[in-house]
PDB file of N, CA and C in Angstrom:
ATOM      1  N   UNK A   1       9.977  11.961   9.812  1.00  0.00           N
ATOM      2  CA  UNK A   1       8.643  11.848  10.383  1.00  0.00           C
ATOM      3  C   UNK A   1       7.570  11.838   9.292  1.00  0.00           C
ATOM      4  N   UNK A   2       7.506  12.441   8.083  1.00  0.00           N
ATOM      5  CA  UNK A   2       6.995  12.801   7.222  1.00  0.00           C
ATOM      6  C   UNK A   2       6.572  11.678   5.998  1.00  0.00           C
ATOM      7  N   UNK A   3       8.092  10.923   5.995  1.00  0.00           N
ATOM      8  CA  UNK A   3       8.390   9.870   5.385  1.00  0.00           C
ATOM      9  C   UNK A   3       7.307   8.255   6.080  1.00  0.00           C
ATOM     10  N   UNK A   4       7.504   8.812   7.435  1.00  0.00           N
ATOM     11  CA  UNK A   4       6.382   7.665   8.047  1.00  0.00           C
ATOM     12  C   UNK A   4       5.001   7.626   7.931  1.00  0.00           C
ATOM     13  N   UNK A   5       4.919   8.759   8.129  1.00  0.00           N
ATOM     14  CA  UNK A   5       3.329   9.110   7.873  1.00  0.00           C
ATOM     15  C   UNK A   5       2.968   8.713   6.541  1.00  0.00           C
ATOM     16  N   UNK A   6       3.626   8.983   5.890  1.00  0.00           N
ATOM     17  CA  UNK A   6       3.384   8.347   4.335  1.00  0.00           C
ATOM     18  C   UNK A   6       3.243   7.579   3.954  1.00  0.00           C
ATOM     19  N   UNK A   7       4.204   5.958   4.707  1.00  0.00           N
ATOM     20  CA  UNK A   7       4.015   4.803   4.500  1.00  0.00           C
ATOM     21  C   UNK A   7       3.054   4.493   5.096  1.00  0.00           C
ATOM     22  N   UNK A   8       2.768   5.005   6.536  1.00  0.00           N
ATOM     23  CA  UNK A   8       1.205   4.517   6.981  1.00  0.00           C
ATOM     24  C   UNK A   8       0.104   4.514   6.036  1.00  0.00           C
ATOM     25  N   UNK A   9       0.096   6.069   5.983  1.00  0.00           N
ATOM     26  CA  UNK A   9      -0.868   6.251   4.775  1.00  0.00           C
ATOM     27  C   UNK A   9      -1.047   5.209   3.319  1.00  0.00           C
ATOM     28  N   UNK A  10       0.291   4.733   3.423  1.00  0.00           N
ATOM     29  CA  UNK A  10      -0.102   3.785   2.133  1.00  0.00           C
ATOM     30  C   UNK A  10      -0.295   2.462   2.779  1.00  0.00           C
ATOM     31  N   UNK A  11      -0.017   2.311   3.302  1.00  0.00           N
ATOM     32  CA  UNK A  11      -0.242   1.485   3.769  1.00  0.00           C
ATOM     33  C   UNK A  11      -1.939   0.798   3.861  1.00  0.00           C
ATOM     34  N   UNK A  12      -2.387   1.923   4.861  1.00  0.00           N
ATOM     35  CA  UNK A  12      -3.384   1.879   5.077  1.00  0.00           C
ATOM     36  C   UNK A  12      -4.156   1.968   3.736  1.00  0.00           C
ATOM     37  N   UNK A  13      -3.769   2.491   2.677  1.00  0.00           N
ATOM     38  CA  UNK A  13      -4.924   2.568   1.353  1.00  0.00           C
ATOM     39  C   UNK A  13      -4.292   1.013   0.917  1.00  0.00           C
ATOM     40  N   UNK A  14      -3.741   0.618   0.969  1.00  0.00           N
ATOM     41  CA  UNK A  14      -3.574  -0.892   0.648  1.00  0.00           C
ATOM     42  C   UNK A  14      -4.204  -1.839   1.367  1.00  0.00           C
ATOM     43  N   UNK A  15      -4.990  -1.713   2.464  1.00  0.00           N
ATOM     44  CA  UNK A  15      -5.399  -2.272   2.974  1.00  0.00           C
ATOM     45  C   UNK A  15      -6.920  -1.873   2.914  1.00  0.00           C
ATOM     46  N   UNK A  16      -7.158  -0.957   2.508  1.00  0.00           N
ATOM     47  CA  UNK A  16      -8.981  -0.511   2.124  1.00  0.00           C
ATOM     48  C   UNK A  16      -9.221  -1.212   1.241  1.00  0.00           C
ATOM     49  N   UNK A  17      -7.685  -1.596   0.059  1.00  0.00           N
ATOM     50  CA  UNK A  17      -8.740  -2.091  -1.061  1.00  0.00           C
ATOM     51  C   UNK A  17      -9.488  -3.499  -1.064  1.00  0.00           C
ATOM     52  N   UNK A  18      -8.602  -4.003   0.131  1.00  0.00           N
ATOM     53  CA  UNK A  18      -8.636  -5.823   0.244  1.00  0.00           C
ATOM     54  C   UNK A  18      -9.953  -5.568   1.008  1.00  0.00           C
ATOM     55  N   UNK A  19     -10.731  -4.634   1.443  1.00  0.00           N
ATOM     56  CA  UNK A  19     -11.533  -4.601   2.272  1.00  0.00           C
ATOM     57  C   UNK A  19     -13.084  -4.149   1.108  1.00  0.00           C
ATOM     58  N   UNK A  20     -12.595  -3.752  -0.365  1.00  0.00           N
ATOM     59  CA  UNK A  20     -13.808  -3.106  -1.048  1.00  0.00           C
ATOM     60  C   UNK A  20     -14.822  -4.076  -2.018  1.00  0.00           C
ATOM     61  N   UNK A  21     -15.836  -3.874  -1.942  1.00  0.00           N
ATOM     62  CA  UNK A  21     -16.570  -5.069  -2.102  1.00  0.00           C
ATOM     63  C   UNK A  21     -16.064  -5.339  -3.726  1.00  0.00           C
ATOM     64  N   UNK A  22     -15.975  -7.124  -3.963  1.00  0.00           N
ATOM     65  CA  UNK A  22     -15.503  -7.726  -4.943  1.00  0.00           C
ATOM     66  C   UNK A  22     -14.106  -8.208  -5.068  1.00  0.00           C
ATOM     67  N   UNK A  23     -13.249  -7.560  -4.087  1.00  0.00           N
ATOM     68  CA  UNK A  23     -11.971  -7.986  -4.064  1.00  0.00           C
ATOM     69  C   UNK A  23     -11.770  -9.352  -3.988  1.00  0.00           C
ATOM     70  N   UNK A  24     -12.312  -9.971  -3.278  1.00  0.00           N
ATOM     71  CA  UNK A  24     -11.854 -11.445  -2.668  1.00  0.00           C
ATOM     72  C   UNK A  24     -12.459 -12.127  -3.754  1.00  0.00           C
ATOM     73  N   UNK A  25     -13.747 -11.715  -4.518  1.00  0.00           N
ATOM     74  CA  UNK A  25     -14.553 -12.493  -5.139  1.00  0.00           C
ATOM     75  C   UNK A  25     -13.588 -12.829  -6.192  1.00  0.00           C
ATOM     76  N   UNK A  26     -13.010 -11.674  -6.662  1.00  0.00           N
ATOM     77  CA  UNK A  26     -12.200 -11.791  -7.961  1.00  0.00           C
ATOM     78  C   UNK A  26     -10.860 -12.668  -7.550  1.00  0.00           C
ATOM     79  N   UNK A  27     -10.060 -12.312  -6.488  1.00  0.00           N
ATOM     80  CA  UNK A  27      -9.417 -13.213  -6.041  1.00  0.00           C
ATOM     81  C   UNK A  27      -9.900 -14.770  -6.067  1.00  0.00           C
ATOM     82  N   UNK A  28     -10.713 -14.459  -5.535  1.00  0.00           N
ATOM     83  CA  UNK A  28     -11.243 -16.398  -5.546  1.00  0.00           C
ATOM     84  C   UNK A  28     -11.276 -16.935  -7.106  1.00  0.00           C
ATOM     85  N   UNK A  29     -12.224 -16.334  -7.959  1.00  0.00           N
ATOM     86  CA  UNK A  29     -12.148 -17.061  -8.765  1.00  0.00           C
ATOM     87  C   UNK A  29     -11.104 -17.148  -9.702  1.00  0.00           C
ATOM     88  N   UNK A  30      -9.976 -16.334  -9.795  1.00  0.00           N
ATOM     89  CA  UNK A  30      -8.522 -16.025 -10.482  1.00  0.00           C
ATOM     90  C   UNK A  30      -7.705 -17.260  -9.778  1.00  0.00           C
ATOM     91  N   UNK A  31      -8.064 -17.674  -8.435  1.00  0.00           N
ATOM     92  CA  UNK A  31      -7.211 -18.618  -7.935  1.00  0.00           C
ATOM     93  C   UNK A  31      -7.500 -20.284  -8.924  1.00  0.00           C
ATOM     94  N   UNK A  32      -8.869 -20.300  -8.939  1.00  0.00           N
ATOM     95  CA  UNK A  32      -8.857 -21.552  -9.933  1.00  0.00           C
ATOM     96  C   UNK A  32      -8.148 -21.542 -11.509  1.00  0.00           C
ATOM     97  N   UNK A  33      -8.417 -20.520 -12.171  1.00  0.00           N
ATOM     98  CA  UNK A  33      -7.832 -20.168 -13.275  1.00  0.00           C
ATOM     99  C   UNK A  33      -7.938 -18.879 -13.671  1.00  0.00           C
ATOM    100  N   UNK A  34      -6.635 -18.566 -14.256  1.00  0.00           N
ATOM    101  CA  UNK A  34      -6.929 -17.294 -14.971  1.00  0.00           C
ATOM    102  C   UNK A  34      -8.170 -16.904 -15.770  1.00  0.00           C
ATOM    103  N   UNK A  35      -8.112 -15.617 -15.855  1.00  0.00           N
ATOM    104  CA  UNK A  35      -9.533 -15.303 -16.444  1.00  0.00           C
ATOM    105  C   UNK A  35      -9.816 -13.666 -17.254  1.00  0.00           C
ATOM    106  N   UNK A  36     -10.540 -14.332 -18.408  1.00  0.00           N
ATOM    107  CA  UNK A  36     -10.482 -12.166 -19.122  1.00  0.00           C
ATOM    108  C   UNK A  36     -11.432 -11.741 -18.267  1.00  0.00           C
ATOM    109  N   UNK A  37     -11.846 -10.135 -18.931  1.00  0.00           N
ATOM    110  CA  UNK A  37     -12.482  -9.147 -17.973  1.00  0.00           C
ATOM    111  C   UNK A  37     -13.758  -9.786 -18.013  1.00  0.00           C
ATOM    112  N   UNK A  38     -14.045 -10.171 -19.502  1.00  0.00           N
ATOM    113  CA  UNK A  38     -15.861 -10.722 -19.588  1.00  0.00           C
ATOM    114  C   UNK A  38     -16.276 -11.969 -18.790  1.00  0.00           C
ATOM    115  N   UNK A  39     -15.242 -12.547 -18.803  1.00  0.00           N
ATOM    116  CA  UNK A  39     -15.285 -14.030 -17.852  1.00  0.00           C
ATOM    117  C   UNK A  39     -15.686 -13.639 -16.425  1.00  0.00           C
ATOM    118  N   UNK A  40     -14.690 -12.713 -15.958  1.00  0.00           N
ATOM    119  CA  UNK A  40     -14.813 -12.167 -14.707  1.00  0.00           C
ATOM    120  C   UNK A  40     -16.238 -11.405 -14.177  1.00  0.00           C
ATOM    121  N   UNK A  41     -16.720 -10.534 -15.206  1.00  0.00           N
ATOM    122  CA  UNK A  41     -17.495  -9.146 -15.381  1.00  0.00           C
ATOM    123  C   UNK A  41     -19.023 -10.546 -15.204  1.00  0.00           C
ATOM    124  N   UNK A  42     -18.629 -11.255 -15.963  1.00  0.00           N
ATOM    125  CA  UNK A  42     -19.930 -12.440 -15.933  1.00  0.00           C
ATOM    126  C   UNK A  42     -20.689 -12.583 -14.117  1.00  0.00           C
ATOM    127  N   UNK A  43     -19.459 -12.677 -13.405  1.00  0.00           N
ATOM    128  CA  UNK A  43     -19.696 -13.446 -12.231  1.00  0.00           C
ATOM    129  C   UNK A  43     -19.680 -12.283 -11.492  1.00  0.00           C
ATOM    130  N   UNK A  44     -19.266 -10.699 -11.709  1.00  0.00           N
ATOM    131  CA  UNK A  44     -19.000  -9.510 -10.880  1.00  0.00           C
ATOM    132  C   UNK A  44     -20.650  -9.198 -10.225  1.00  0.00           C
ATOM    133  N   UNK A  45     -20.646  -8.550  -9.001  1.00  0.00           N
ATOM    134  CA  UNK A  45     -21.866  -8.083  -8.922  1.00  0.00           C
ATOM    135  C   UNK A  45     -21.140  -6.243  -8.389  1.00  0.00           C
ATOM    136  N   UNK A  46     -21.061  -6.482  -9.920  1.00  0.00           N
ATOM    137  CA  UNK A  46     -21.256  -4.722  -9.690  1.00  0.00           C
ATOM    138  C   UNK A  46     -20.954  -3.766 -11.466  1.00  0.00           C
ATOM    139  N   UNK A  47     -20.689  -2.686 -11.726  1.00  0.00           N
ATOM    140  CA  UNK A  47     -20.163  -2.278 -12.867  1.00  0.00           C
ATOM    141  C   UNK A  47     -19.300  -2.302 -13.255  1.00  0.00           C
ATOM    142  N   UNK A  48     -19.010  -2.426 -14.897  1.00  0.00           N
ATOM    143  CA  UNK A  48     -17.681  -2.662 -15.636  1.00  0.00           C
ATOM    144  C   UNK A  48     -16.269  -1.802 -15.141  1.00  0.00           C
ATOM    145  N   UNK A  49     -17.154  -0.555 -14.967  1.00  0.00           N
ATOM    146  CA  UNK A  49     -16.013   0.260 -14.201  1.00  0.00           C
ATOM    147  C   UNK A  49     -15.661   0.220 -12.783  1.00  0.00           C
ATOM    148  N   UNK A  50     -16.653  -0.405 -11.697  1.00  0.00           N
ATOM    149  CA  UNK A  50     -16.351  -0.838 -10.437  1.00  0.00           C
ATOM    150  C   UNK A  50     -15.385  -1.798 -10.933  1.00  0.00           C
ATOM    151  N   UNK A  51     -15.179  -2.664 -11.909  1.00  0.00           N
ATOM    152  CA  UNK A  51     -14.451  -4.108 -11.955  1.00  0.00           C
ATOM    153  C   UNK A  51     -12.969  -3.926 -12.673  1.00  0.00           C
ATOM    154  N   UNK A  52     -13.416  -2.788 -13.434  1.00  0.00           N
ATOM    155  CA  UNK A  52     -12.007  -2.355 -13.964  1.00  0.00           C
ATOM    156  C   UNK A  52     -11.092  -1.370 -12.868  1.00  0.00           C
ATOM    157  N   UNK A  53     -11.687  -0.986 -12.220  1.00  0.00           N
ATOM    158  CA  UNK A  53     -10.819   0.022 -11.161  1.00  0.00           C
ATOM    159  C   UNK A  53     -10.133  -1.251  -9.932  1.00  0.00           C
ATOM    160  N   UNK A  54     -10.925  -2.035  -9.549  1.00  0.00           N
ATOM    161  CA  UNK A  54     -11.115  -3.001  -9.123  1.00  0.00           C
ATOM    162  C   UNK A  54      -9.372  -4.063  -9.414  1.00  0.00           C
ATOM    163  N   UNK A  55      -9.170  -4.356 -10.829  1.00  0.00           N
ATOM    164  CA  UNK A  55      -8.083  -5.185 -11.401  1.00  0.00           C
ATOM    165  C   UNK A  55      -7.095  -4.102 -11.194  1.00  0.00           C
ATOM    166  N   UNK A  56      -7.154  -2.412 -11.403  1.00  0.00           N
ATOM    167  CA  UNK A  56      -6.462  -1.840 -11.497  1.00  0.00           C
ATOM    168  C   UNK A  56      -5.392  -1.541 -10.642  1.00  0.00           C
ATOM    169  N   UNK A  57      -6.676  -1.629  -9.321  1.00  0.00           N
ATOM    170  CA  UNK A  57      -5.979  -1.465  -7.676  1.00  0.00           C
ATOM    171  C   UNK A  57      -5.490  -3.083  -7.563  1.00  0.00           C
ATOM    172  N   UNK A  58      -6.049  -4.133  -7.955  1.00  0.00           N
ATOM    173  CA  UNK A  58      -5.102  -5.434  -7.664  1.00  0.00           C
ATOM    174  C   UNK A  58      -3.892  -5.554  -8.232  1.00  0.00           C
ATOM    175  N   UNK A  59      -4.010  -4.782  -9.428  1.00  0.00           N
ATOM    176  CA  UNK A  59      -2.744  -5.089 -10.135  1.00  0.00           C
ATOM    177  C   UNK A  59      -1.719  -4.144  -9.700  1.00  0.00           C
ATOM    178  N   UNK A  60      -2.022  -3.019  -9.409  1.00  0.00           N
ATOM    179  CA  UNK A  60      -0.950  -1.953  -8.546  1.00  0.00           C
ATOM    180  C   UNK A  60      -0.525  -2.638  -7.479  1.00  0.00           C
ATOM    181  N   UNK A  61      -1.019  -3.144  -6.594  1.00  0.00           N
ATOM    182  CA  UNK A  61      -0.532  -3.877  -5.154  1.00  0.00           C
ATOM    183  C   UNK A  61       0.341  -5.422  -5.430  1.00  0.00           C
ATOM    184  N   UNK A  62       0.127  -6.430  -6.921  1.00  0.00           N
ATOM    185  CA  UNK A  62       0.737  -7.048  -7.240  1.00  0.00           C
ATOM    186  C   UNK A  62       0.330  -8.268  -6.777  1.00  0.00           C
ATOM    187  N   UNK A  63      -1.240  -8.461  -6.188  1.00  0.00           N
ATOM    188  CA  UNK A  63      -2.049  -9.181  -6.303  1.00  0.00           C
ATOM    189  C   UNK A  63      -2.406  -9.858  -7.716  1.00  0.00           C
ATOM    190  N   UNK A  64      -2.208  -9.307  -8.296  1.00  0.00           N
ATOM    191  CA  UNK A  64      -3.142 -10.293  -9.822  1.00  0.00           C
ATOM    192  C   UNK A  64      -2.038  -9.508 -10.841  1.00  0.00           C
ATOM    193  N   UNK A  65      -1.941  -9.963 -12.203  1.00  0.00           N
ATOM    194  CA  UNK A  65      -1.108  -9.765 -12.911  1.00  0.00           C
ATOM    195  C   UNK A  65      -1.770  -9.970 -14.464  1.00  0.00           C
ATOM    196  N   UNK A  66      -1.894  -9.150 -15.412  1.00  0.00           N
ATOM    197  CA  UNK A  66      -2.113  -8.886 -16.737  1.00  0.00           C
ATOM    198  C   UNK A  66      -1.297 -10.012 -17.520  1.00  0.00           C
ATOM    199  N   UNK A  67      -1.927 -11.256 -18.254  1.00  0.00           N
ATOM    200  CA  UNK A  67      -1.171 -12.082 -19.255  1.00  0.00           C
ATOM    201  C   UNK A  67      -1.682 -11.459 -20.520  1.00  0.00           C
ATOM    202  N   UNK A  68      -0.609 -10.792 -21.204  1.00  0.00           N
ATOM    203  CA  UNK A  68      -1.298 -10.459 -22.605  1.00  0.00           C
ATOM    204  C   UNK A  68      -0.724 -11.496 -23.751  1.00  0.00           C
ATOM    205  N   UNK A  69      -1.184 -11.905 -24.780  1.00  0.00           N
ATOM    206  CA  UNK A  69      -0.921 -12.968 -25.224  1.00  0.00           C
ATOM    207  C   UNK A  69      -1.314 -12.197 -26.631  1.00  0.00           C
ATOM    208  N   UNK A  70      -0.118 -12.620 -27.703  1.00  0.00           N
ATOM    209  CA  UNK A  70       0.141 -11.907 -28.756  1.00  0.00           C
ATOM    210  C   UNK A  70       0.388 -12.677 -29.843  1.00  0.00           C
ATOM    211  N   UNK A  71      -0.570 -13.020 -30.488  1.00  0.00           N
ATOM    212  CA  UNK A  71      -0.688 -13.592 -31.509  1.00  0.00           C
ATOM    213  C   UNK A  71      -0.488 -13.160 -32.877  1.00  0.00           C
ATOM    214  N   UNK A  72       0.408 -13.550 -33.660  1.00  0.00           N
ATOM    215  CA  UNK A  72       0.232 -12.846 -35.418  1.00  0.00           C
ATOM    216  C   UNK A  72      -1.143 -13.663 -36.094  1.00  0.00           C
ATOM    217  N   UNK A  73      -1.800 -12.626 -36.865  1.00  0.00           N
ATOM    218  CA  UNK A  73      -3.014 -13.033 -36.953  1.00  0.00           C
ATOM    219  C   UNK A  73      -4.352 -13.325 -36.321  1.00  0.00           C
ATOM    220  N   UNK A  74      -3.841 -12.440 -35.181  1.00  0.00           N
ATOM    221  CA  UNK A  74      -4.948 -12.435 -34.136  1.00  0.00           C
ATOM    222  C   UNK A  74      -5.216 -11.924 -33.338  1.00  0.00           C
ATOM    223  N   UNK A  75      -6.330 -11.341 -32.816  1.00  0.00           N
ATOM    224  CA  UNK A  75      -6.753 -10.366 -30.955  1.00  0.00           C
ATOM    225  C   UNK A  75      -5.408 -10.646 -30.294  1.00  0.00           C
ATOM    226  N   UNK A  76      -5.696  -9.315 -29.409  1.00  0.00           N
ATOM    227  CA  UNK A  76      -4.592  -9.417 -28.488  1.00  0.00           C
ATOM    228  C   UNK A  76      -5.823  -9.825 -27.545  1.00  0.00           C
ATOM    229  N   UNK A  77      -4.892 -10.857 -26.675  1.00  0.00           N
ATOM    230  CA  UNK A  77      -6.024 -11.769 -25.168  1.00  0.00           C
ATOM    231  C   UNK A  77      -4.972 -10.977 -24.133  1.00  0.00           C
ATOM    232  N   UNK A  78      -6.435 -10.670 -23.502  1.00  0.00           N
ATOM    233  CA  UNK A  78      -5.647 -10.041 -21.932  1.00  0.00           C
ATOM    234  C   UNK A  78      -6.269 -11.054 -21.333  1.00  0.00           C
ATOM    235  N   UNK A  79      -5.733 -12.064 -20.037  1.00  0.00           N
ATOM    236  CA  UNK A  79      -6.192 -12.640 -19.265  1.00  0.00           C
ATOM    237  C   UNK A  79      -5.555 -12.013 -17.428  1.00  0.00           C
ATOM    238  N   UNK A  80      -6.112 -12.358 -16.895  1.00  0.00           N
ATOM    239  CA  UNK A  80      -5.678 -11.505 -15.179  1.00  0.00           C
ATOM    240  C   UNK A  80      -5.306 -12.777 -14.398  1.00  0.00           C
ATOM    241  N   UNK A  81      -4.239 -13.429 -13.673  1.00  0.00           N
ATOM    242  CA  UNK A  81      -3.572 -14.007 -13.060  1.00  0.00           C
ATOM    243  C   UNK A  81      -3.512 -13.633 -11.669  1.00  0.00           C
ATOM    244  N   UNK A  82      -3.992 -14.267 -11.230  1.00  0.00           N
ATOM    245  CA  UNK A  82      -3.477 -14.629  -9.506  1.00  0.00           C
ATOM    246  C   UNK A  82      -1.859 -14.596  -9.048  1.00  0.00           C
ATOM    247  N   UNK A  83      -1.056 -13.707  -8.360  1.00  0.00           N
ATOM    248  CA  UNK A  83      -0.188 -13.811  -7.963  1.00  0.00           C
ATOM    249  C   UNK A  83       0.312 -14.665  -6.934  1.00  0.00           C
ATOM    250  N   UNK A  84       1.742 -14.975  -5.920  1.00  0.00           N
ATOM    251  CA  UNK A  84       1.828 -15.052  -4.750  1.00  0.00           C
ATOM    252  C   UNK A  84       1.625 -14.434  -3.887  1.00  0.00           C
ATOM    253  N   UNK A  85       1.527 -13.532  -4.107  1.00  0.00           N
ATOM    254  CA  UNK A  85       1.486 -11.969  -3.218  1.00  0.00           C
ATOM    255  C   UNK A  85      -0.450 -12.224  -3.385  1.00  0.00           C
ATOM    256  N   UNK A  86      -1.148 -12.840  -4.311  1.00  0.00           N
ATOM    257  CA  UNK A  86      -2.525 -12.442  -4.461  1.00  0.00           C
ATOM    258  C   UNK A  86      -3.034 -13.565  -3.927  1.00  0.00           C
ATOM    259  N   UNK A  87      -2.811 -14.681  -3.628  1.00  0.00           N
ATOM    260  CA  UNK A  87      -2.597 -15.902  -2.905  1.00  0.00           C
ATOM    261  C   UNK A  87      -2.415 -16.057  -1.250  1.00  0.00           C
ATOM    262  N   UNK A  88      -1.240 -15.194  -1.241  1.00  0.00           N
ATOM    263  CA  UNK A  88      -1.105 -14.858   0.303  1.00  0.00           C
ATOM    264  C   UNK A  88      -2.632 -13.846   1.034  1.00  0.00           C
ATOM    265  N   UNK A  89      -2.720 -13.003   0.473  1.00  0.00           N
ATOM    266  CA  UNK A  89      -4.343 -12.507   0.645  1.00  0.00           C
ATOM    267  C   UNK A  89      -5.207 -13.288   0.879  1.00  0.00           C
ATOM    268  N   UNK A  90      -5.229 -14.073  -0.172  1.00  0.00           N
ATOM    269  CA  UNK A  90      -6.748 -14.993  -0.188  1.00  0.00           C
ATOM    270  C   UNK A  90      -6.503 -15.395   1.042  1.00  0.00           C
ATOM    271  N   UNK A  91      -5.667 -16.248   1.280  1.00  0.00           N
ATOM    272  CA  UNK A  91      -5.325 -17.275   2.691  1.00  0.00           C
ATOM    273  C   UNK A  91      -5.391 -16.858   3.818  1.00  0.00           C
ATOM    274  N   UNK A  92      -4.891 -15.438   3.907  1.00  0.00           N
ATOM    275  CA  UNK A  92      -4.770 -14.312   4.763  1.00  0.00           C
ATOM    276  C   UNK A  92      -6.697 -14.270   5.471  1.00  0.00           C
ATOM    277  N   UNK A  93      -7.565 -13.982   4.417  1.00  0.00           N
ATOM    278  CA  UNK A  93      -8.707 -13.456   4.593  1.00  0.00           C
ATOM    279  C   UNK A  93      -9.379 -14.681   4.707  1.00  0.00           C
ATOM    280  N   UNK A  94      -9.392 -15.809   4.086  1.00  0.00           N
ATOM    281  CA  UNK A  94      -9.831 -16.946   4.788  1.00  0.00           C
ATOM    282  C   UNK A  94      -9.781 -17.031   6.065  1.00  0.00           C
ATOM    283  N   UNK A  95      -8.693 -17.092   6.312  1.00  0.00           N
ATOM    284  CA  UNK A  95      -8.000 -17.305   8.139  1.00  0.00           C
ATOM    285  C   UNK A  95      -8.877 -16.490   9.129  1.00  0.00           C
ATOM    286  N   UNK A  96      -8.984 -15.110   8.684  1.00  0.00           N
ATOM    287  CA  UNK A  96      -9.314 -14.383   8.897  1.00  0.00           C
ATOM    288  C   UNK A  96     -11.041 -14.563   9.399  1.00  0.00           C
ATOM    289  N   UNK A  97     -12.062 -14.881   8.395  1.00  0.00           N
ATOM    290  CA  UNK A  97     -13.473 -15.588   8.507  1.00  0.00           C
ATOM    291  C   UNK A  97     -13.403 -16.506   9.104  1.00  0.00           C
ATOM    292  N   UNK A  98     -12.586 -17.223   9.302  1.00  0.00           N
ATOM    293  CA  UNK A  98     -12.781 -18.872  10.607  1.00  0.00           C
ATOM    294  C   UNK A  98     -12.374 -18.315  11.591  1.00  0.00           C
ATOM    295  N   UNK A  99     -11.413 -17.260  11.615  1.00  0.00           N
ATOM    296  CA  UNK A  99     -11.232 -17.097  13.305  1.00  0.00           C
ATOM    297  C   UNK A  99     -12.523 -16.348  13.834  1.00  0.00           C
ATOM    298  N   UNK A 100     -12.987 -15.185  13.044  1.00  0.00           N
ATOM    299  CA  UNK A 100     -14.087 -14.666  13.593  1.00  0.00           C
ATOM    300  C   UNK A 100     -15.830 -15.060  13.237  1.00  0.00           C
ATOM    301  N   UNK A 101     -15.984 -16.288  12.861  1.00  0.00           N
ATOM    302  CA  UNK A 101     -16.839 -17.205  12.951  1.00  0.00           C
ATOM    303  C   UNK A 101     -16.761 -18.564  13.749  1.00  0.00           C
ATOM    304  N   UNK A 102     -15.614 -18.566  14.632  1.00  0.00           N
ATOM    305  CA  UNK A 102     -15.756 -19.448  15.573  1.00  0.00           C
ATOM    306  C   UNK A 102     -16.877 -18.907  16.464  1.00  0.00           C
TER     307      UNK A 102
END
């Protein structure tokens, strides 16, 4: 019984985050191309740390995904990737705005 309640519970916090403002935004624009934090942070309307907690909770749920790219002789590039799993969302929440704007 205990064990259920639990998955609800996560459940349900998996589903607050798709609901917290900026989620989709970042989704959307990760769907055209990957993108670093400043690229992103450019177009965010909110703080560096709203945006970093933000990738943190996408990337825990397996929505978006960390490309780190490792160069000899050079910065390490973090770029953030759109998943299938982060894809299925988008489409999900689209669907979602046309049915309840009919």
């Amino acid at each position: 019984m205990m064990v259920m309640q639990r998955d609800k519970r996560a459940n349900l916090w998996k589903a607050t985050i798709f609901s917290r403002r900026g989620t989709f935004e970042i989704l959307s624009r990760l769907e055209k191309n990957p993108m670093r934090f400043s690229e992103i942070y450019s177009v965010f309307k909110g703080s560096p740390a709203t945006l970093s907690s933000r990738l943190r909770q996408l990337e825990m749920l397996k929505a978006i995904h960390r490309d780190i790219q490792v160069e000899p002789g050079k910065a390490i590039t973090v770029s953030y990737v759109i998943t299938e799993k982060g894809k299925k969302a988008l489409a999900a929440y689209r669907n979602f705005v046309d049915i309840v704007s009919e």
